[in-house]
Protein backbone atom coordinates (compact mmCIF):
# COMPACT_ATOMS: atom_id res chain seq x y z
CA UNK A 1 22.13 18.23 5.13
CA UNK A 2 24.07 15.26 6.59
CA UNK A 3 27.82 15.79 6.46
CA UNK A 4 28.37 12.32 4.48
CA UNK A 5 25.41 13.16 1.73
CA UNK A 6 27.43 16.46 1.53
CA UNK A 7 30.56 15.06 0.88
CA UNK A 8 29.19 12.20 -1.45
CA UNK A 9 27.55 15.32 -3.38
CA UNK A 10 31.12 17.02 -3.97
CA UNK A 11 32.95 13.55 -5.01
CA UNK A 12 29.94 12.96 -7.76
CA UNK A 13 30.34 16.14 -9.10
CA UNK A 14 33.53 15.54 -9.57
CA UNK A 15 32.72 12.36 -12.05
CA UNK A 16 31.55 12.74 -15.37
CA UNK A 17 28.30 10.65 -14.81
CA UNK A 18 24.59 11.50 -14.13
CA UNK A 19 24.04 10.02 -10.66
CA UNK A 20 21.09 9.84 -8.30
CA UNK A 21 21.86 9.61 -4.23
CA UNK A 22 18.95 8.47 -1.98
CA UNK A 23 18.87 8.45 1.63
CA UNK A 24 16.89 7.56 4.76
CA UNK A 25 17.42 7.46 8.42
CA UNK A 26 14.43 5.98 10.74
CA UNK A 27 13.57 4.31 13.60
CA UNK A 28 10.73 2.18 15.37
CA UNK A 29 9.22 0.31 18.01
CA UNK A 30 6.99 -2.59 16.93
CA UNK A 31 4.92 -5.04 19.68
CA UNK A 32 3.28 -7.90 19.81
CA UNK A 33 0.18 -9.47 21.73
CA UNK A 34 -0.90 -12.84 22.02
CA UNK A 35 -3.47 -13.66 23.78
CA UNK A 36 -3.95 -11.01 25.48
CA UNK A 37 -0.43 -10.58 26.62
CA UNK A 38 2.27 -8.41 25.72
CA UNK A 39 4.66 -11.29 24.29
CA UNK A 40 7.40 -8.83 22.41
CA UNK A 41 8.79 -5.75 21.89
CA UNK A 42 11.36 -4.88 19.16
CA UNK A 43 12.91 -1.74 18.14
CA UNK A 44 14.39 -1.07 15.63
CA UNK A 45 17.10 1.58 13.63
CA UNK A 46 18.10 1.78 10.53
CA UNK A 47 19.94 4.43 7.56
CA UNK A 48 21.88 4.36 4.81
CA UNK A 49 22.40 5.42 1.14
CA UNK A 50 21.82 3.81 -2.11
CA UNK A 51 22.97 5.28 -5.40
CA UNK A 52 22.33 5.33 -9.11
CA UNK A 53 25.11 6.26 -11.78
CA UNK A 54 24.32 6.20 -15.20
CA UNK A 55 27.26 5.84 -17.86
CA UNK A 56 26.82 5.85 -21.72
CA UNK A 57 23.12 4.64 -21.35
CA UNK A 58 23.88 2.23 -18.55
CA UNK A 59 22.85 2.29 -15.08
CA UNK A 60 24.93 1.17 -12.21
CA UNK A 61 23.34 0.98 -8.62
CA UNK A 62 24.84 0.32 -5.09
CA UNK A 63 23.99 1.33 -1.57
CA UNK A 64 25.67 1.25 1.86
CA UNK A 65 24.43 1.52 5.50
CA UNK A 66 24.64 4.03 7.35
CA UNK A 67 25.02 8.18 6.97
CA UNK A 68 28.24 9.05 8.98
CA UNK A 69 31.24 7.52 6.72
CA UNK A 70 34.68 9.00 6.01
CA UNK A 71 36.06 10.27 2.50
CA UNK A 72 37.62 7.23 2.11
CA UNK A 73 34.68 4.89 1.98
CA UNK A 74 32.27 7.35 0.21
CA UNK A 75 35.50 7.78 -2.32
CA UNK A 76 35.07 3.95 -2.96
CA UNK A 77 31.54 3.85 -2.46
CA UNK A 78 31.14 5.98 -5.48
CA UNK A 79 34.24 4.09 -7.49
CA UNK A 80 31.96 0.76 -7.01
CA UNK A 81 28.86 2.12 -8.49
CA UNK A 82 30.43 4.17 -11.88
CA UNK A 83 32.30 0.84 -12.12
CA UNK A 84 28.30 -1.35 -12.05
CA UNK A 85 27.71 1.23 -14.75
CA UNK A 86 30.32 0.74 -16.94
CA UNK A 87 29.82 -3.26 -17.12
CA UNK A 88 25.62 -2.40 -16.42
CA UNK A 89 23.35 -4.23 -18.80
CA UNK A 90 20.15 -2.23 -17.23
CA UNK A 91 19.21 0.73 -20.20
CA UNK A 92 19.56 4.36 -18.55
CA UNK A 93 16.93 7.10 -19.39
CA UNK A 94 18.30 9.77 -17.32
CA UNK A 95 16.99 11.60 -13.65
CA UNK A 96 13.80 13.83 -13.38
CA UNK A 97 14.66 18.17 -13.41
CA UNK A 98 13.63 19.96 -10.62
CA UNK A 99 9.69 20.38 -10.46
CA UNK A 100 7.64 22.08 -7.56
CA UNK A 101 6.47 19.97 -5.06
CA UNK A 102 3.37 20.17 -4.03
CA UNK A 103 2.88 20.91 0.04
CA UNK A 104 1.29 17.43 1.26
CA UNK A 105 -0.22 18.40 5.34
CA UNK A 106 -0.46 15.80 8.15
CA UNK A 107 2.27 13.34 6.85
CA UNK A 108 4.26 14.04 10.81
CA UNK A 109 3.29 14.21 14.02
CA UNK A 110 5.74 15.27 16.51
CA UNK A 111 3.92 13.47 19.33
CA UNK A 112 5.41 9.97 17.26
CA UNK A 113 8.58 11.30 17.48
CA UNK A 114 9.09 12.03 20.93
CA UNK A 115 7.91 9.25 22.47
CA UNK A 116 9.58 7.17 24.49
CA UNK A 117 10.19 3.57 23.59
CA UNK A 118 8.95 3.00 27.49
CA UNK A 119 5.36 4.72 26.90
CA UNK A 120 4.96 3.33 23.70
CA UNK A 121 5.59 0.11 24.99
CA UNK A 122 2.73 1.29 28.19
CA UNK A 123 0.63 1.91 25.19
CA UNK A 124 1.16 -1.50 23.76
CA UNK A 125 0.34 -2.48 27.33
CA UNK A 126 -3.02 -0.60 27.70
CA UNK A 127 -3.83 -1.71 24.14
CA UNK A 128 -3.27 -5.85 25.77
CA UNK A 129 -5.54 -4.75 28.58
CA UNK A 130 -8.32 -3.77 26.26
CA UNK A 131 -8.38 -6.78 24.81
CA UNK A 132 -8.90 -8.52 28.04
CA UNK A 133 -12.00 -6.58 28.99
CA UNK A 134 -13.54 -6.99 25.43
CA UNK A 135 -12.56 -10.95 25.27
CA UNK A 136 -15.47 -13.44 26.25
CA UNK A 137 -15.07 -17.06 27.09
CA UNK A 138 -15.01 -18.45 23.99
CA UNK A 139 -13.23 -15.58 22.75
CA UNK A 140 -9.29 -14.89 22.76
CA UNK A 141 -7.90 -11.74 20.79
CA UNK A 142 -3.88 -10.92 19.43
CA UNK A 143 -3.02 -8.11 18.12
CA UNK A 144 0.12 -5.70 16.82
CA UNK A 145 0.87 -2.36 17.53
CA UNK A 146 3.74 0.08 16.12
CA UNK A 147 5.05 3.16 15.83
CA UNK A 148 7.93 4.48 13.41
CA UNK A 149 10.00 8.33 12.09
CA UNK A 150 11.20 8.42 8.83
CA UNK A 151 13.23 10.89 7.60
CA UNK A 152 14.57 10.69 3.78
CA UNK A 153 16.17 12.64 1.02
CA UNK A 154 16.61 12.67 -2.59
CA UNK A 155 19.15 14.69 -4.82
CA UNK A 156 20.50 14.13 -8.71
CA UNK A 157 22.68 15.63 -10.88
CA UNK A 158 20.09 17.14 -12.49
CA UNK A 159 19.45 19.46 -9.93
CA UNK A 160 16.63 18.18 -7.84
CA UNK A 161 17.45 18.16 -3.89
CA UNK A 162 14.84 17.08 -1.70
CA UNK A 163 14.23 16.28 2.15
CA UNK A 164 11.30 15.35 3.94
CA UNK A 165 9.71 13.08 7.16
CA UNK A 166 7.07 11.52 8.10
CA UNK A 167 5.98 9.13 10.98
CA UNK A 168 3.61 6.06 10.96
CA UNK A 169 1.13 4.40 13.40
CA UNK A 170 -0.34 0.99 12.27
CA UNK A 171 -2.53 -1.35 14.67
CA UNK A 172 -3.92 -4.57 13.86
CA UNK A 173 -6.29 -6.75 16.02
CA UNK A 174 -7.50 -10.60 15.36
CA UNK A 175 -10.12 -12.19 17.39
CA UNK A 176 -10.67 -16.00 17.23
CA UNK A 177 -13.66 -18.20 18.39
CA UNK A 178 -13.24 -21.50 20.13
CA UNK A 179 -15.33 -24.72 20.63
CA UNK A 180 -17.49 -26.43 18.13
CA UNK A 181 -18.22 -23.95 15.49
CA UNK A 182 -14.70 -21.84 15.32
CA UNK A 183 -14.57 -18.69 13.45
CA UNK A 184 -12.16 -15.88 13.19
CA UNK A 185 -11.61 -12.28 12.39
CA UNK A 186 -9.07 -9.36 11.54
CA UNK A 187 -8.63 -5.80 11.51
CA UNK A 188 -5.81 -3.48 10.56
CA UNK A 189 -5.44 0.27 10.00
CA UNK A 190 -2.66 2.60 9.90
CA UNK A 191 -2.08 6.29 9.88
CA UNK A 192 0.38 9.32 10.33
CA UNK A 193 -0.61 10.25 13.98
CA UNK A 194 -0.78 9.38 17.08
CA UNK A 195 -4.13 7.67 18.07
CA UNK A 196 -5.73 7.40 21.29
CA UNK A 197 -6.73 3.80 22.85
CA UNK A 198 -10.41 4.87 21.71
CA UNK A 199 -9.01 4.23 18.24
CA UNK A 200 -7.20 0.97 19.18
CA UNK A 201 -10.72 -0.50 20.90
CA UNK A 202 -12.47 0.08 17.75
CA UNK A 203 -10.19 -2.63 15.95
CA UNK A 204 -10.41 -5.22 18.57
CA UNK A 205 -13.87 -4.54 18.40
CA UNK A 206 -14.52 -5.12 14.81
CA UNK A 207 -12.27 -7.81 14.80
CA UNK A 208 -14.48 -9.17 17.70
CA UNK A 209 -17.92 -8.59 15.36
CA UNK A 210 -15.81 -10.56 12.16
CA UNK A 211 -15.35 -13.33 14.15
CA UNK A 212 -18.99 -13.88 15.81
CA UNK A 213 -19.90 -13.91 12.21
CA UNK A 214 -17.70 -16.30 11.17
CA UNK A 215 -17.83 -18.68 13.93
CA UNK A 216 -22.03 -18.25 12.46
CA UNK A 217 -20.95 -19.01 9.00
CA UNK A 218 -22.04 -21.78 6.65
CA UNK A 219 -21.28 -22.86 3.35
CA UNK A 220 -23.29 -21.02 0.69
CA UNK A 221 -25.30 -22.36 -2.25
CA UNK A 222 -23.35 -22.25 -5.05
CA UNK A 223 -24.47 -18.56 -6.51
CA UNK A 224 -24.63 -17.07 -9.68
CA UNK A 225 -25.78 -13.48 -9.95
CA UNK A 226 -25.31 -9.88 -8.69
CA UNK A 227 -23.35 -9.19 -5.44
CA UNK A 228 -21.56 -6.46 -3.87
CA UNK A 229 -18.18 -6.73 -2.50
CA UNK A 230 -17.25 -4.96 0.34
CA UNK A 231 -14.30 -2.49 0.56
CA UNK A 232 -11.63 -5.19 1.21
CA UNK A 233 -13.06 -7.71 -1.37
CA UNK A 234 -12.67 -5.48 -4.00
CA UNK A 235 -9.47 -4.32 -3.37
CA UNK A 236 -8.28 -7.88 -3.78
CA UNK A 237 -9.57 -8.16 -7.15
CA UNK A 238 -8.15 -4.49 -8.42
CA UNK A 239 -5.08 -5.99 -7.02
CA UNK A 240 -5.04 -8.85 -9.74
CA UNK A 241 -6.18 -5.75 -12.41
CA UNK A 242 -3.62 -3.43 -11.29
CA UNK A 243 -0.25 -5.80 -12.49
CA UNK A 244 -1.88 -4.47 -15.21
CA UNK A 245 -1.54 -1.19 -15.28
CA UNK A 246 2.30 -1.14 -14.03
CA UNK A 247 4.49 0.99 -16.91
CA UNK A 248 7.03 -2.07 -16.54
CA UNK A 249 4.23 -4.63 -17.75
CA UNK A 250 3.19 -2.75 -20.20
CA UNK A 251 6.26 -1.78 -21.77
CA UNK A 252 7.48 -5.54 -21.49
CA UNK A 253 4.16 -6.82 -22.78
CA UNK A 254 2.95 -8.62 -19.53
CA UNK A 255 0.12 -6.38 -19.31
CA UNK A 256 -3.07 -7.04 -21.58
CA UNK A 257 -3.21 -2.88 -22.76
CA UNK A 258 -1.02 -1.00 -24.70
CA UNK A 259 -2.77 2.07 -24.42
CA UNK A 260 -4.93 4.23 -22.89
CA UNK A 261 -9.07 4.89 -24.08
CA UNK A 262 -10.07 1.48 -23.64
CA UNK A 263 -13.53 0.36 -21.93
CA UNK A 264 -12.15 -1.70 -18.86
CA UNK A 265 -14.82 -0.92 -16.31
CA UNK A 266 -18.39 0.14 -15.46
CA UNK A 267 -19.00 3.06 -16.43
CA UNK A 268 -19.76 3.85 -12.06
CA UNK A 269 -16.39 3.59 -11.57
CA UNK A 270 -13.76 6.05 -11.17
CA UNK A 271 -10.36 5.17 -9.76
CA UNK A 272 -7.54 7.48 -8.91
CA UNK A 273 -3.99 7.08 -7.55
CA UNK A 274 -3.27 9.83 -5.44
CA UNK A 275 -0.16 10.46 -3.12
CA UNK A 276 -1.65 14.27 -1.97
CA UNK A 277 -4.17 13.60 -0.13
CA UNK A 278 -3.56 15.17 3.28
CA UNK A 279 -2.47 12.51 6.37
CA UNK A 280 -2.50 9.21 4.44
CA UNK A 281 -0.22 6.59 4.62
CA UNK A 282 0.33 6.45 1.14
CA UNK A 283 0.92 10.48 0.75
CA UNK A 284 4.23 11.81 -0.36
CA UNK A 285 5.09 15.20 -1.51
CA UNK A 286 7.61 13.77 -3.87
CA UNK A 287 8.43 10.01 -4.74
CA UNK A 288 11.41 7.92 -4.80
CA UNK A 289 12.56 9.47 -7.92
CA UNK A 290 11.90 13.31 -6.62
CA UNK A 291 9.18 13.53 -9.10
CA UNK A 292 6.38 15.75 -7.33
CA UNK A 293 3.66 13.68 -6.24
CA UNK A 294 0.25 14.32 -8.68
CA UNK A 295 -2.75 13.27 -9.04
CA UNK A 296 -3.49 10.33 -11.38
CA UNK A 297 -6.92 9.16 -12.71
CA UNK A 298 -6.52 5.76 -13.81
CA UNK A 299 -10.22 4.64 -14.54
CA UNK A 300 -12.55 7.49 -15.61
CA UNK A 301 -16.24 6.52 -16.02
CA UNK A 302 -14.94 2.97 -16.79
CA UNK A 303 -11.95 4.13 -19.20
CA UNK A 304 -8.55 3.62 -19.09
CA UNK A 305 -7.22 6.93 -18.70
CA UNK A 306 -3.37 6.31 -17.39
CA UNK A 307 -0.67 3.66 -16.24
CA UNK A 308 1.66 3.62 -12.99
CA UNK A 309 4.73 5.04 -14.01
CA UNK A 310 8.08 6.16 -12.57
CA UNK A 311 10.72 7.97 -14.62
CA UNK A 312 12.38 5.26 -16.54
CA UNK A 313 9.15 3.60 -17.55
CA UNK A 314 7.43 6.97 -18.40
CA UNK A 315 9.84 7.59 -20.52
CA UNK A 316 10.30 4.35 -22.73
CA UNK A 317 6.20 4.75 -23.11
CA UNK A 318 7.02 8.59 -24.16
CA UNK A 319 5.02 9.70 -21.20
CA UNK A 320 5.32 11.77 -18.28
CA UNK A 321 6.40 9.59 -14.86
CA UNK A 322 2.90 9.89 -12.37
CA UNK A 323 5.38 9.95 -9.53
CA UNK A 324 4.75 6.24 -8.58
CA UNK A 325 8.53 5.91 -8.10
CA UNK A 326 8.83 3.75 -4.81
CA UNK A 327 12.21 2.75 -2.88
CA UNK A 328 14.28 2.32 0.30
CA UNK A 329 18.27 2.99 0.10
CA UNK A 330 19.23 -0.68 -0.11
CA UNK A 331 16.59 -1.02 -3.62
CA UNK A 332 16.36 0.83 -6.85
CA UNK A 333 12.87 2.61 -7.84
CA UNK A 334 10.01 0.59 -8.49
CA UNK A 335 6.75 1.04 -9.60
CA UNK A 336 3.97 1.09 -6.77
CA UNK A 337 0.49 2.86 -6.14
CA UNK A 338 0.43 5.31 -3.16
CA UNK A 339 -3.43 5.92 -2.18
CA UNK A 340 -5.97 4.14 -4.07
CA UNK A 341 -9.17 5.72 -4.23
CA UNK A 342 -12.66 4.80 -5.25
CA UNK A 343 -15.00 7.91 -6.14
CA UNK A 344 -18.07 7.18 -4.10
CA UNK A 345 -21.19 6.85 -6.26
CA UNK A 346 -24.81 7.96 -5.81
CA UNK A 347 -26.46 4.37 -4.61
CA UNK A 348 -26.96 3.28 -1.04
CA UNK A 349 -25.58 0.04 -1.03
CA UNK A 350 -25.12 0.17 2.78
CA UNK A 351 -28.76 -1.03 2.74
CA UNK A 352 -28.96 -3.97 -0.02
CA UNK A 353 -30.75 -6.92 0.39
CA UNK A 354 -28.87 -9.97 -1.36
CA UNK A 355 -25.58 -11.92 -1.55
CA UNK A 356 -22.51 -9.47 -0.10
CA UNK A 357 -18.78 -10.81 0.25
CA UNK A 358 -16.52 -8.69 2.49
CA UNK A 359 -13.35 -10.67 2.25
CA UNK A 360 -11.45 -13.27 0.49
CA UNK A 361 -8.02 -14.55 -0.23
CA UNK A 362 -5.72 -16.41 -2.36
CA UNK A 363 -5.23 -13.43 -5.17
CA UNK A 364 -1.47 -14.84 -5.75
CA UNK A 365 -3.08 -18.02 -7.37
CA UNK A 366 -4.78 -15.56 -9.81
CA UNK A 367 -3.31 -14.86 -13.52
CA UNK A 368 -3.16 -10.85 -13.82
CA UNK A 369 -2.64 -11.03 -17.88
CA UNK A 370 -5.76 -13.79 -18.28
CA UNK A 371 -8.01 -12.10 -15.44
CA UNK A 372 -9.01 -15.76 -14.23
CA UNK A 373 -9.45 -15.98 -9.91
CA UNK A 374 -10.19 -18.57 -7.67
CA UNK A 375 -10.44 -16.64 -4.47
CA UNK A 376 -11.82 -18.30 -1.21
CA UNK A 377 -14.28 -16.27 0.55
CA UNK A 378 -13.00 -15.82 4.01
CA UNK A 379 -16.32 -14.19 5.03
CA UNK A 380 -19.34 -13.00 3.54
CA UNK A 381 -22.99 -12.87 3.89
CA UNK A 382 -26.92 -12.97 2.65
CA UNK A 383 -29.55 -10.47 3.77
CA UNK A 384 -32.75 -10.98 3.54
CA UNK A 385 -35.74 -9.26 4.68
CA UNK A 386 -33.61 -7.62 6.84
CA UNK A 387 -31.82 -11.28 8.40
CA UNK A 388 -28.24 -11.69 8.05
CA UNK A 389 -26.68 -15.29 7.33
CA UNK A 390 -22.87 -15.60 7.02
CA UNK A 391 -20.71 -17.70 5.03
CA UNK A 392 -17.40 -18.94 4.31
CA UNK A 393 -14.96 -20.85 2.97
CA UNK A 394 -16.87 -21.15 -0.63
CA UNK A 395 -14.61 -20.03 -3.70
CA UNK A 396 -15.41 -16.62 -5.64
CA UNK A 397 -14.49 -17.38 -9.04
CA UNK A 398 -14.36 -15.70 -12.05
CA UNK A 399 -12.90 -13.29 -14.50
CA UNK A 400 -11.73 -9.87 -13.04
CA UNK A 401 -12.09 -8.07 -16.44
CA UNK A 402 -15.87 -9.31 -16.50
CA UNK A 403 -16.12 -8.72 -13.16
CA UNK A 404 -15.13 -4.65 -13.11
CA UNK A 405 -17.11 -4.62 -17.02
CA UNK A 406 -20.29 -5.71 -14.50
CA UNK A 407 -19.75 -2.61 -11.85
CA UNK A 408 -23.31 -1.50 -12.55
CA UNK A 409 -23.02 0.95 -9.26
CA UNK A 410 -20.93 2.31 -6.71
CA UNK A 411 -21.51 2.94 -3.24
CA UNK A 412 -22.21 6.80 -1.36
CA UNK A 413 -19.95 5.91 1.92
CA UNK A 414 -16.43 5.08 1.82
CA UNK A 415 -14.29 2.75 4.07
CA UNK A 416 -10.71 3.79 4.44
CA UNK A 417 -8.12 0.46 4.89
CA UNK A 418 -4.93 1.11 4.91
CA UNK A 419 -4.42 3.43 1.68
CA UNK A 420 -7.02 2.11 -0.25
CA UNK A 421 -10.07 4.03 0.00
CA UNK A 422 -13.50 2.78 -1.48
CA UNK A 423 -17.11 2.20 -1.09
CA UNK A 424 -19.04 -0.98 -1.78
CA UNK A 425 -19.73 -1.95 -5.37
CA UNK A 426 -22.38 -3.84 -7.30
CA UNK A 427 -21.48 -6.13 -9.84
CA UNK A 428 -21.56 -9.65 -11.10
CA UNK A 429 -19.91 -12.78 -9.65
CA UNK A 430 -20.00 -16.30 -9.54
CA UNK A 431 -19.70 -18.20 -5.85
CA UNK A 432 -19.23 -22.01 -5.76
């Protein structure tokens, strides 16, 4: 344990509050290409504390850099935050007990720990030079590359006391086409390990393959039918669902359900939160609260089986938190989702014939509680007797309710992007 959390552990028990201390320590080197070139390299440190004190029902909440400070300052430190309480308007509902923690593999890998900010910043290097043997003339690719250590802690006064690391990798690579019919394309991916320049080629290269397509594209027909959306498509429209499903929105009335049981999808589709899964980014053995990570089926067979809760929302629903508790030392807890996953279905959509949209934007113009999108389709495409014709720039419009209601079937092959894990889907949309 750091000397300073120890310290700031004896001075709270020393106050008659319930308080909550949460700390972090990390580091990072990010890059950037442009071009082709190697334009920047950052690095980057960070660390500090932030903690909760809760006071006759009130909570009070303050944080401060750093994790080697004397008595003094942690002395005050703790003095400012009882004070927030005291004067707090924000309802307290008390700190998670101690629960066991489940043991969550592959979230560190040493090899992102001890490397060098020099051969990172080689690998950032070798990562530009791929890009220059995979460009063409019309061609020129950019990318990002970075690598990061986290280490992080969590202790209350109701006994939990938690530690744990982890280490991140993401890459992203976007490829544009020049001259007379311009088109461009994107790819990003991250994960817990280290991964070899095999790994990195593969997103310049379908970065490459989005933007031949686009540069192809036309404007579609407008379209009124059954489509499937591609793995990235539909996880902008669960994104406009989701808001939905927060504990906060519910229990403030933002969200359209009150409860669970309701029909809200096809019955092909099952959709679970899950922070366990082994080497994810969004795995955690325990969350920003110290709840242990679980499990959480949210859709079942097209029912509503469960919100996104953290402690404090759980228990102003009267239910149990689902360890969705998410943070860094300068914030307080907040409700997010840690791996979203799609259960693959029994259909082989890889091989239908017919309109298919793999990605669009503009879901911040959407209204969550209503359902209603206008989402431009940044790329999609028609098959037909086995010929491909891209498109782009039409709008995919629509209600997202309707939209999951219309999930008739669900993909057998999943696509991993980030945390969100899903196969195609089949439903009904509306392209104009």
């Amino acid at each position: 344990m750091n000397s300073s959390v120890e310290t700031l552990v004896s001075i709270l028990e020393r106050e008659n509050v319930e308080w909550e201390l949460y700390w972090e320590a990390g580091r990072g080197g990010s890059f950037r290409i442009e071009r082709e070139r190697l334009e920047r390299s950052q690095r980057k440190f960070y660390s500090g504390m932030g903690l909760r004190v809760g006071y006759n029902g009130r909570l009070g909440f303050s944080y401060i850099t750093g994790l080697n400070h004397d008595r003094k300052t942690l002395e005050e430190f703790v003095k400012r935050a009882v004070k927030l309480a005291r004067v707090s308007e924000i309802l307290f509902r008390g700190f998670p007990a101690p629960s066991k923690v489940p043991r969550v593999d592959g979230l560190y890998d040493r090899r992102i720990e001890d490397i060098p900010f020099e051969e990172a910043h080689s690998l950032a290097e070798e990562f530009a030079g791929k890009m220059r043997e995979l460009k063409g003339d019309s061609l020129t690719l950019s990318g990002s590359l970075a690598l990061g250590v986290n280490s992080y802690g969590v202790a209350n006064s109701s006994g939990v006391f938690l530690e744990g690391r982890s280490t991140g990798m993401s890459v992203s690579a976007y490829a544009v086409v020049e001259g007379t019919r311009p088109g461009t394309g994107y790819h990003y991916q991250s994960y817990r390990s280290l991964q070899p320049l095999e790994e990195l080629g593969r997103s310049i290269a379908l970065a490459r393959e989005e933007a031949l397509l686009s540069s192809a594209a036309e404007r579609l027909e407008p379209f009124s039918g059954e489509l499937v959306l591609e793995p990235s498509a539909f996880q902008s429209l669960l994104g406009i669902f989701l808001e939905n499903l927060y504990g906060d929105s519910v229990y403030f009335g933002r969200s359209r359900f009150s409860g669970t049981g309701e029909e809200v999808a096809g019955e092909a589709v099952t959709l679970v939160d899950d922070p366990t899964l082994p080497g994810l980014p969004g795995s955690y053995p325990f969350d920003g609260e110290g709840t242990p990570g679980r499990r959480t089926v949210l859709i079942e067979k097209g029912l509503l089986r469960n919100f996104l809760l953290d402690h404090t929302y759980g228990s102003f629903l009267g239910m149990e938190s689902t360890s969705n508790a998410v943070r860094d030392f300068r914030t307080v807890p907040h409700i997010g989702t840690s791996n979203l996953v799609v259960e693959p279905g029994k259909e082989r959509l890889e091989d239908y014939e017919g309109v298919v949209v793999r990605r669009v934007f503009g879901e911040h113009t959407a209204n969550p509680v209503s359902g209603d999108f206008s989402l431009t389709v940044e790329l999609g495409y028609v098959i037909k007797n086995g010929e491909l014709r891209p498109f782009r720039d039409n709008m995919l419009t629509g209600n997202v309710f309707e939209v999951l209601r219309s999930v008739s079937s669900v993909g057998r092959e999943s696509v991993r992007e980030g945390s969100f894990i899903s196969p195609r889907v089949l439903t009904v949309g509306r392209i104009v």
